[in-house]
C-alpha atoms as a PDB file:
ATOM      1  CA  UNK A   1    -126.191  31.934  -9.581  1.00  0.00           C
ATOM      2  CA  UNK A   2    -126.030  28.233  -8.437  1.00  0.00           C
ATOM      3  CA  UNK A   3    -124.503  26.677  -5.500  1.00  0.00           C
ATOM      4  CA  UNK A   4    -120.947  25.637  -5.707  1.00  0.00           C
ATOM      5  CA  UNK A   5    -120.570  22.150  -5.119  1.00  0.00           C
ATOM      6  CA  UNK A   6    -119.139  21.581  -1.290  1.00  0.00           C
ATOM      7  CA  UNK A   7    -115.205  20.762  -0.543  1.00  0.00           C
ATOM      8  CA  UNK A   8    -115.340  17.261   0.473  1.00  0.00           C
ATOM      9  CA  UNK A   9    -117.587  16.442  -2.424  1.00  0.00           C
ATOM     10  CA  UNK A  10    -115.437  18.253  -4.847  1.00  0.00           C
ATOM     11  CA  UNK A  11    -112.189  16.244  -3.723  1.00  0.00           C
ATOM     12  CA  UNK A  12    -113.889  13.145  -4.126  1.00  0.00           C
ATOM     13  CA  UNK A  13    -114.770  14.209  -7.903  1.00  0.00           C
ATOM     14  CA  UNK A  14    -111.628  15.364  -8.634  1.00  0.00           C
ATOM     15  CA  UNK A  15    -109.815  12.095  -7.059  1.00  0.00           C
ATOM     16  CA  UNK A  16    -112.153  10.238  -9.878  1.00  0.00           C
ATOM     17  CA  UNK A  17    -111.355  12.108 -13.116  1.00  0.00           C
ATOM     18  CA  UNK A  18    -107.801  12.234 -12.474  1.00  0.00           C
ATOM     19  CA  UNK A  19    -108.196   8.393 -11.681  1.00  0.00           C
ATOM     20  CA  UNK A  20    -109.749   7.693 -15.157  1.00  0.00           C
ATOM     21  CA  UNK A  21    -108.236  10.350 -16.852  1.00  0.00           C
ATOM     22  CA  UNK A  22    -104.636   8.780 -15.839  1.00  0.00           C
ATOM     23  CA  UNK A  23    -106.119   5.195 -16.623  1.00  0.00           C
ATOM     24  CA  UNK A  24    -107.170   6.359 -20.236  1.00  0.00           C
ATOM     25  CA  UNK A  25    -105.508   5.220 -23.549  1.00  0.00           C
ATOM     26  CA  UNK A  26    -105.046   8.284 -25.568  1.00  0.00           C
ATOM     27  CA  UNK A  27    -105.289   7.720 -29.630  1.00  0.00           C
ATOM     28  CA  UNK A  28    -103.057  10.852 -29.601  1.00  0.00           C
ATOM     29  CA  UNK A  29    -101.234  13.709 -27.978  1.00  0.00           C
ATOM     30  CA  UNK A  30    -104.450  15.814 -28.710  1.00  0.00           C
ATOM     31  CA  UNK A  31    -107.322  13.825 -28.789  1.00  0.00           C
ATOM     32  CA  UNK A  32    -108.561  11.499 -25.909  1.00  0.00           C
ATOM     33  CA  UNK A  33    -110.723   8.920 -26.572  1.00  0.00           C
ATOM     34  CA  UNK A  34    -112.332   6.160 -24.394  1.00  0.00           C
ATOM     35  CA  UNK A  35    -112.841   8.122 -21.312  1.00  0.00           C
ATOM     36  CA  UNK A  36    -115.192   6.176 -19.489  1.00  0.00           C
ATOM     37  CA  UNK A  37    -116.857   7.982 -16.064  1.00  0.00           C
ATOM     38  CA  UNK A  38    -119.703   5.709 -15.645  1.00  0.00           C
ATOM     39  CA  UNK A  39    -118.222   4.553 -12.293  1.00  0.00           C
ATOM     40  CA  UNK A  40    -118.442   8.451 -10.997  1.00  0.00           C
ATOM     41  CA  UNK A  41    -120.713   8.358  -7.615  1.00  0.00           C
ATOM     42  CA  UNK A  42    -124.584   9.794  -9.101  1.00  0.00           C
ATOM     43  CA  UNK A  43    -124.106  12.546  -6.336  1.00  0.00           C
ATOM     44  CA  UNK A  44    -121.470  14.046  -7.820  1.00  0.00           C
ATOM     45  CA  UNK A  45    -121.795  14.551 -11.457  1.00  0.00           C
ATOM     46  CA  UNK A  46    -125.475  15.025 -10.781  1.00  0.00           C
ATOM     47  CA  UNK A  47    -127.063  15.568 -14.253  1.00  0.00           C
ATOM     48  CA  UNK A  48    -124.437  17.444 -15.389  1.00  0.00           C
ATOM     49  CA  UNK A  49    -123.477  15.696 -19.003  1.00  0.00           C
ATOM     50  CA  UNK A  50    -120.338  18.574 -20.274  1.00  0.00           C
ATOM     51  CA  UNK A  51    -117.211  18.921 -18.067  1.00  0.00           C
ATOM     52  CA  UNK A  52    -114.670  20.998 -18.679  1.00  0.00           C
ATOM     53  CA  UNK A  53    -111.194  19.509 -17.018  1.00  0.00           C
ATOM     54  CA  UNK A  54    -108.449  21.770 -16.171  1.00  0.00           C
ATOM     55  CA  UNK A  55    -105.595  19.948 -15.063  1.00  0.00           C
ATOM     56  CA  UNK A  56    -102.025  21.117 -14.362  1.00  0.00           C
ATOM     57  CA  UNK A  57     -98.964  18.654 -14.277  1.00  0.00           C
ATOM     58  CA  UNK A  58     -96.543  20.452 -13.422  1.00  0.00           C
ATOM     59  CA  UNK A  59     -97.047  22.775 -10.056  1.00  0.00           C
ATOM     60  CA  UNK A  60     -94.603  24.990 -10.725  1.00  0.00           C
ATOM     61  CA  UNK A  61     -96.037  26.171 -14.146  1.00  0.00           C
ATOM     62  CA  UNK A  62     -99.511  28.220 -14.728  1.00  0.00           C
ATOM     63  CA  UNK A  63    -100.153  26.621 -17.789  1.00  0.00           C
ATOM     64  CA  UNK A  64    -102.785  23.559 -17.730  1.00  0.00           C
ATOM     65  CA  UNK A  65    -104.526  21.492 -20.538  1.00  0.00           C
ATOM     66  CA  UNK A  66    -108.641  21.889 -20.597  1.00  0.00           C
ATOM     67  CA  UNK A  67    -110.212  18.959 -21.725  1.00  0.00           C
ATOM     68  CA  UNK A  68    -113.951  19.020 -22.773  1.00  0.00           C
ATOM     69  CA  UNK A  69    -115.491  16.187 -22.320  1.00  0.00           C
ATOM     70  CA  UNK A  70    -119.578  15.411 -22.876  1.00  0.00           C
ATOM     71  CA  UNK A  71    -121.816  12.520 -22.009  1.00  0.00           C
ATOM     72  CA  UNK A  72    -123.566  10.822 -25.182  1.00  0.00           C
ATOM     73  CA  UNK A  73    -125.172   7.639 -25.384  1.00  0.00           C
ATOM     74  CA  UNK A  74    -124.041   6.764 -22.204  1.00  0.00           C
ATOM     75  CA  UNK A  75    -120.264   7.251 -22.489  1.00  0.00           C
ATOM     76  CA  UNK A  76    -118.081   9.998 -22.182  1.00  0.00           C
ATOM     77  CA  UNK A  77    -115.912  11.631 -24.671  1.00  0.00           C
ATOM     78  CA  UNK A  78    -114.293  14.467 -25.807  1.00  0.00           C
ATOM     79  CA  UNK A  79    -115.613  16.811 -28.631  1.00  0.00           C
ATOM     80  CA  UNK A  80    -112.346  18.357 -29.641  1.00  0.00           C
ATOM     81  CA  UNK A  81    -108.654  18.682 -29.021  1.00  0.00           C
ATOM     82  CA  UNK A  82    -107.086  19.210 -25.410  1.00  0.00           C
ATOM     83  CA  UNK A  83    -106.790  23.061 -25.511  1.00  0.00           C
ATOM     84  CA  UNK A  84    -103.729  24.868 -23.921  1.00  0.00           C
ATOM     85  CA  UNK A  85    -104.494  27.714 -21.032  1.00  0.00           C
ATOM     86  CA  UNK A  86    -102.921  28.978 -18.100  1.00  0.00           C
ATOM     87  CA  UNK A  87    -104.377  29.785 -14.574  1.00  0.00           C
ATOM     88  CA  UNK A  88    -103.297  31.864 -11.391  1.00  0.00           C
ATOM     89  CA  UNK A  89     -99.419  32.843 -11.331  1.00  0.00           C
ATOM     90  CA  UNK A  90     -99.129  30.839  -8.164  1.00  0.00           C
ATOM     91  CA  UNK A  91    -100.817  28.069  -9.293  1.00  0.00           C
ATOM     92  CA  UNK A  92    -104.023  26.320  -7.708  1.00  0.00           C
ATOM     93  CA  UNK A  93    -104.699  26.800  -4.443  1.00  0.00           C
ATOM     94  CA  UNK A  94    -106.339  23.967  -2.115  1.00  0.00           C
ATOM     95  CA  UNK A  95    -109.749  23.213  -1.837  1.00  0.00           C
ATOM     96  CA  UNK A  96    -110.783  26.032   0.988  1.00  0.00           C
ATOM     97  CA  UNK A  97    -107.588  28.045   0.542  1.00  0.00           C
ATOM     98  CA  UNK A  98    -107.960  30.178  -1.745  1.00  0.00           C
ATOM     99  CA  UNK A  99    -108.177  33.797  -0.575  1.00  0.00           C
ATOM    100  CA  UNK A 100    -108.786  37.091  -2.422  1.00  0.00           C
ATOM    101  CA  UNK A 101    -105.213  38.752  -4.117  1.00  0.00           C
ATOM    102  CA  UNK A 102    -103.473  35.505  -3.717  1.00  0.00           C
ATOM    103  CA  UNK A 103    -102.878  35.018  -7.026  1.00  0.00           C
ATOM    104  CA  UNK A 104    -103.949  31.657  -7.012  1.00  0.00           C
ATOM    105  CA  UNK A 105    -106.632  29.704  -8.866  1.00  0.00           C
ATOM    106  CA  UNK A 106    -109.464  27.827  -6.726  1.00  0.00           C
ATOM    107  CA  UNK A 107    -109.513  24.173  -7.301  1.00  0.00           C
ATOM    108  CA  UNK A 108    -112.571  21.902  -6.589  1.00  0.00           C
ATOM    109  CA  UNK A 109    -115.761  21.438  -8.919  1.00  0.00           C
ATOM    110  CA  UNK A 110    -118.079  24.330  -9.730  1.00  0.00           C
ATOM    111  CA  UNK A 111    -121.170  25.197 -12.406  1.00  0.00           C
ATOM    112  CA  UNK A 112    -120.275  27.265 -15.187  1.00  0.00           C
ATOM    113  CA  UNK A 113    -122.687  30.299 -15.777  1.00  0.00           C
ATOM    114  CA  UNK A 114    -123.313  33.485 -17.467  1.00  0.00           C
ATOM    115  CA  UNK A 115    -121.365  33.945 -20.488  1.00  0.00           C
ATOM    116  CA  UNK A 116    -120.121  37.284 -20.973  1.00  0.00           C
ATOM    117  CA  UNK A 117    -118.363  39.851 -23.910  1.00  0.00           C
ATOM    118  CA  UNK A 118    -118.637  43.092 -25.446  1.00  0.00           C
ATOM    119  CA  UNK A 119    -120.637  42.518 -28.003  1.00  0.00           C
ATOM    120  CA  UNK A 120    -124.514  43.183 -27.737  1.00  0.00           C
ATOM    121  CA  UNK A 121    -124.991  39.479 -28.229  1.00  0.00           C
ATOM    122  CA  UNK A 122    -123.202  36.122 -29.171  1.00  0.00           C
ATOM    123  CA  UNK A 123    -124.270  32.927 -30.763  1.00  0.00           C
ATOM    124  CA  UNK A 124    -124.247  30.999 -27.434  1.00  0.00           C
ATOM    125  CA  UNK A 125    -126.982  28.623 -25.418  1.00  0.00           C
ATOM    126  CA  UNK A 126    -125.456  30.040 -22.131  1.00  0.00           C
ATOM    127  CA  UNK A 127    -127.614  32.898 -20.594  1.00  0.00           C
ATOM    128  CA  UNK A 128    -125.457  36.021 -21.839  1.00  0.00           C
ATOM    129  CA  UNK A 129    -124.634  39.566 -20.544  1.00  0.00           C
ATOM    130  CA  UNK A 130    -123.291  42.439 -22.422  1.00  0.00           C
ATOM    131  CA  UNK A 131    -120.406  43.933 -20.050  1.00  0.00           C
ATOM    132  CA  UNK A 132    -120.540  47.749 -20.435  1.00  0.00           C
ATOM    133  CA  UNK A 133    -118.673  50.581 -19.515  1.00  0.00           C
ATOM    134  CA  UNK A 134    -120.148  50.948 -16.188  1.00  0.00           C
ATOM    135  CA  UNK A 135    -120.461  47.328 -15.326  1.00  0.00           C
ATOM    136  CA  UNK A 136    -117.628  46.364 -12.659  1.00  0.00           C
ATOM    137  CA  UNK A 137    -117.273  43.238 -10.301  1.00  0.00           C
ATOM    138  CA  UNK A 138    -117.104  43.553  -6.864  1.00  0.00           C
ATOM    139  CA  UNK A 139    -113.336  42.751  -4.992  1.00  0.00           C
ATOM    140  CA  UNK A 140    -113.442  44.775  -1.788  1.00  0.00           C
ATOM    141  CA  UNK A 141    -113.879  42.130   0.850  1.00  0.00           C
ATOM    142  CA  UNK A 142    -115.454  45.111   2.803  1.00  0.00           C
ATOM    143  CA  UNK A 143    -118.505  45.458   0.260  1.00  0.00           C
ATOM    144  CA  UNK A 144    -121.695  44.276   0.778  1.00  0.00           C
ATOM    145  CA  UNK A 145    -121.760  43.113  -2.496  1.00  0.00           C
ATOM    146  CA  UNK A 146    -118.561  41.131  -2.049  1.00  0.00           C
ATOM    147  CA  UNK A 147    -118.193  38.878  -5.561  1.00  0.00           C
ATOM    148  CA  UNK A 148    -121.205  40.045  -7.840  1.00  0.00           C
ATOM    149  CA  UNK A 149    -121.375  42.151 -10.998  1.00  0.00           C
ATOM    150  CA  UNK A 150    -123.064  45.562 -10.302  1.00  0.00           C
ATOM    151  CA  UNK A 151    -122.882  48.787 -11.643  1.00  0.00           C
ATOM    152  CA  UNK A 152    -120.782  51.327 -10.728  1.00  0.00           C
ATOM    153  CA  UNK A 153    -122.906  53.683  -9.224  1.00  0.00           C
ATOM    154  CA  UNK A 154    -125.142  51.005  -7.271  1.00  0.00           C
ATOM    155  CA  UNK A 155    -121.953  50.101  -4.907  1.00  0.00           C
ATOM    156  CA  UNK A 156    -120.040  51.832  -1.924  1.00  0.00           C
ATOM    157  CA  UNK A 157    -117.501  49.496  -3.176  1.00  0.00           C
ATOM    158  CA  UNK A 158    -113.836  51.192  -3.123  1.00  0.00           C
ATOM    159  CA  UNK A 159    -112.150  47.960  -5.405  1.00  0.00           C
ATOM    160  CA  UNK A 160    -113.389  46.247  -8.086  1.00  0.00           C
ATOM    161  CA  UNK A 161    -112.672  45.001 -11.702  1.00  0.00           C
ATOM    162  CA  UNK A 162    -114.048  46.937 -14.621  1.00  0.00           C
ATOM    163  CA  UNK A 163    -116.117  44.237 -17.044  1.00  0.00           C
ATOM    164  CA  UNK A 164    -115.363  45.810 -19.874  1.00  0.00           C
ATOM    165  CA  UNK A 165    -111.343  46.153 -19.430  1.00  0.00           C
ATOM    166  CA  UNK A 166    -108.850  48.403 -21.391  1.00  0.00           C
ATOM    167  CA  UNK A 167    -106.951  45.245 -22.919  1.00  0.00           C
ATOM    168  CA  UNK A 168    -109.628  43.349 -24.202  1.00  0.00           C
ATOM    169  CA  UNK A 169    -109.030  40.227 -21.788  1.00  0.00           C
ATOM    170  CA  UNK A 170    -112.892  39.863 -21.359  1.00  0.00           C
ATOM    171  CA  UNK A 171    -114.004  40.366 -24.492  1.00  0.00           C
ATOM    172  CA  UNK A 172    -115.512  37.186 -23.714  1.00  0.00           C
ATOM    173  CA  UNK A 173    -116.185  35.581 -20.600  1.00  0.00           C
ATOM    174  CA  UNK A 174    -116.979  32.228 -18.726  1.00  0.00           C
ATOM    175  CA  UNK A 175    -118.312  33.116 -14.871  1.00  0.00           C
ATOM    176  CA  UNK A 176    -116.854  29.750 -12.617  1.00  0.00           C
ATOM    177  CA  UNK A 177    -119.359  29.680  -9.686  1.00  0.00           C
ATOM    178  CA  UNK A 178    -116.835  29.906  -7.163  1.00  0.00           C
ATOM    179  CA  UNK A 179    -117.781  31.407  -4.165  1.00  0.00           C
ATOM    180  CA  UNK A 180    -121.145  32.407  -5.271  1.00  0.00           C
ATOM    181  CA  UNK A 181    -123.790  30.451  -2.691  1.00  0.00           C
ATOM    182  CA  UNK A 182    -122.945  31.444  -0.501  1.00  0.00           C
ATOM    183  CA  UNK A 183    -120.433  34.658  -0.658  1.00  0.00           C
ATOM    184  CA  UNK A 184    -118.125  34.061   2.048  1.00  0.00           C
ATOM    185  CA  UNK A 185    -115.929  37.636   2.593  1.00  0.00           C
ATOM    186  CA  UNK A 186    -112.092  37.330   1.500  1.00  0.00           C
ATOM    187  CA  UNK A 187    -112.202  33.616  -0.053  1.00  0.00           C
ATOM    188  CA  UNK A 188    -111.655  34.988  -3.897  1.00  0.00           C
ATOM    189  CA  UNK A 189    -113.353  36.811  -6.638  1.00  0.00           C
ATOM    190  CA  UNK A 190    -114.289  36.956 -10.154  1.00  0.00           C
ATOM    191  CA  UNK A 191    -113.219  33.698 -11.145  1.00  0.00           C
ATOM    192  CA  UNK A 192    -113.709  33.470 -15.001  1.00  0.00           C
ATOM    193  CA  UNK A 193    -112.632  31.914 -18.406  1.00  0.00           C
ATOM    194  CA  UNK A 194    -111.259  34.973 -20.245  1.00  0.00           C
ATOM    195  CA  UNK A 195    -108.536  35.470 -22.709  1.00  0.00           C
ATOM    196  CA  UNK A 196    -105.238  34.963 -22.395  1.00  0.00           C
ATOM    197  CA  UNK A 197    -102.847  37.855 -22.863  1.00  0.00           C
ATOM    198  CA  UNK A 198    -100.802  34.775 -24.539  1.00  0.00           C
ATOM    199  CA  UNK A 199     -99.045  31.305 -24.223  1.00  0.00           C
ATOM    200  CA  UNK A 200     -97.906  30.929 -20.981  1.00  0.00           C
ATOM    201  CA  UNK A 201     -98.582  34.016 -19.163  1.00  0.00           C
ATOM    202  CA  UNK A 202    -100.309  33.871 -16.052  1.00  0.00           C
ATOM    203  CA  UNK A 203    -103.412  35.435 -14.925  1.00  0.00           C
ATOM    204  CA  UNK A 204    -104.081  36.752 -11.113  1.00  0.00           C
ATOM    205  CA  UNK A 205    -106.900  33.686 -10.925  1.00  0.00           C
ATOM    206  CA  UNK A 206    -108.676  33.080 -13.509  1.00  0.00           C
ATOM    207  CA  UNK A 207    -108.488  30.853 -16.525  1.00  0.00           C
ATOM    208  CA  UNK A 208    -107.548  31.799 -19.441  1.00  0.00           C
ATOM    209  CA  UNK A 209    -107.683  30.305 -23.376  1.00  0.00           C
ATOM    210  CA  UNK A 210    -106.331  32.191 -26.363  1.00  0.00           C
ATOM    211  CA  UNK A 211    -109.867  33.550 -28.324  1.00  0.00           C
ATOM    212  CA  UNK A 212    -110.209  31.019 -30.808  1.00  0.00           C
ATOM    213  CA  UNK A 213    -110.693  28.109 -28.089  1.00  0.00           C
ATOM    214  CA  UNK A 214    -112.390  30.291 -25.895  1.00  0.00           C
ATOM    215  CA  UNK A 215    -114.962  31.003 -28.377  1.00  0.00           C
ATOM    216  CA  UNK A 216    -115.133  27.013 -29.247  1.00  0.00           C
ATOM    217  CA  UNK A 217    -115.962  26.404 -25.668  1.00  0.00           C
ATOM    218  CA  UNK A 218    -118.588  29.310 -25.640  1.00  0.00           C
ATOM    219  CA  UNK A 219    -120.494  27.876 -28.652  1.00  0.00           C
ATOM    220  CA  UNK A 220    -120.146  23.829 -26.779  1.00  0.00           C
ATOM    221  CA  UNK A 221    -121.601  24.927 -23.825  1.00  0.00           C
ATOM    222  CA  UNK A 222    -125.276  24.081 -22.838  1.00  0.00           C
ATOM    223  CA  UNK A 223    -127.015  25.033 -20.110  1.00  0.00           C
ATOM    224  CA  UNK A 224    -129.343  21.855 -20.292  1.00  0.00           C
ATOM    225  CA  UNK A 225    -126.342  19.959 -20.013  1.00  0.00           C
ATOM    226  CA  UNK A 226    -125.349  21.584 -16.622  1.00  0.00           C
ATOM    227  CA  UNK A 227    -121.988  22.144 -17.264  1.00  0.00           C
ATOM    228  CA  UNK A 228    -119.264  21.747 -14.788  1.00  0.00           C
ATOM    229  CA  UNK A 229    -115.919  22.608 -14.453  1.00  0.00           C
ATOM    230  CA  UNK A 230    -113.617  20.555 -12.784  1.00  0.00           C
ATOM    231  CA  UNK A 231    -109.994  22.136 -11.408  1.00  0.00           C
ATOM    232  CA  UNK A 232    -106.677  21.027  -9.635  1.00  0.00           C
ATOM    233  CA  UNK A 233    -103.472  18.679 -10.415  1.00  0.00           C
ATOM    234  CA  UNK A 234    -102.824  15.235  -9.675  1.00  0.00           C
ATOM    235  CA  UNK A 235    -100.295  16.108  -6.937  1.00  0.00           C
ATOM    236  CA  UNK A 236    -102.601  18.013  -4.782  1.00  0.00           C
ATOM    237  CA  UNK A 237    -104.793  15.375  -5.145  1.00  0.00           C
ATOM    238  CA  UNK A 238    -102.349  12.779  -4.194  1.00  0.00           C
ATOM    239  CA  UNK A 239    -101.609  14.138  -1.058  1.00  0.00           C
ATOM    240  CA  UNK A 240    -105.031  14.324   0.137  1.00  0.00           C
ATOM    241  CA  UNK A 241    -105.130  10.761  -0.772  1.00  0.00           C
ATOM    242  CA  UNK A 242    -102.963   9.245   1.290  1.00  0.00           C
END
């Protein structure tokens, strides 16, 4: 997997969308249009021309909006409606605070990876795996092979999540790069896009779309376009801009 982006660098980004993002004329309550990010330092986006915004208002709530936005031409825009989701049950944590079983989601700027499901394959330009029965990611903060997918008989690991999961919730799959390059013991684990078990509820991390949008996202996503994901809410920001 690919190196998360560092902390200081990821506040800066996220300072910028919400800055533009808030600055934007929206043609609708579902659509935005005119999103300009030219002015984003070269260092940060890199080459990366999809971003995937997840943005909560409201602290107190685990649902968010997720706006896709792609570079085209030069300008930035968004490829379909703001789609509804809902994070962590206590929220976002701050940038180097989030901490395995905290229930919290990890906010910052990471690459989007593998895309994952149950099926043997799935029409997507993201490098895909096929989560089977005896596929499980590492949780134990003990484990050598702290935050990676393995199978269940190549770990000593004594806690970890099952891929392929009783209620369906990663039927398909988004893996966030969080914490990835480099592992660091107890700072959170398998951080994905997954399904929602419905509007509103919370996960214990992750993010999570109902399957319709999460498959919409799945087929937008492009590895040549090095997509990003981008994470937090304009209060946390706010305060680290003062």
């Amino acid at each position: 997997m690919r190196m998360s982006l560092h902390l200081p660098v990821s506040l800066m980004i996220l300072s910028s969308i919400f800055l533009f993002v808030a600055c934007a004329t929206l043609r609708d309550d579902r659509h935005a249009q005119g999103i300009d990010l030219q002015n984003l330092p070269a260092n940060v986006l890199g080459k990366s021309s999809q971003v995937l915004l997840v943005r909560n208002m409201n602290p107190a709530s685990a649902e968010v909006q997720v706006l896709a936005l792609e570079k085209q031409n030069n300008r930035w825009h968004s490829p379909f409606p703001i789609l509804e989701g809902v994070i962590g049950r206590n929220g976002f944590a701050l940038p180097g605070e989030k901490r395995e079983g905290d229930g919290r989601t990890p906010s910052g700027v990471y690459h989007l990876g593998t895309v994952f499901g149950y099926e043997a394959s799935f029409p997507t330009k993201m490098s895909y795996l096929q989560a089977g029965f005896d596929d499980i990611w590492v949780d134990d903060v003990n484990a050598a092979d702290y935050n990676q997918w393995v199978k269940i008989g190549a770990t000593n690991a004594s806690s970890f999540e099952r891929m392929r999961r009783e209620d369906d919730l990663y039927k398909y799959g988004i893996v966030v790069e969080y914490n990835t390059n480099p592992v660091i013991k107890g700072y959170g684990s398998a951080i994905f896009f997954h399904l929602w078990k419905g509007p509103g509820q919370p996960t214990e991390g992750c993010i999570a779309l109902s399957e319709e949008n999460l498959i919409r996202v799945i087929r937008w996503l492009d590895p040549a376009s090095r997509p990003l994901v981008i994470m937090g809410t304009k209060e946390m920001i706010d305060r680290y801009g003062r």
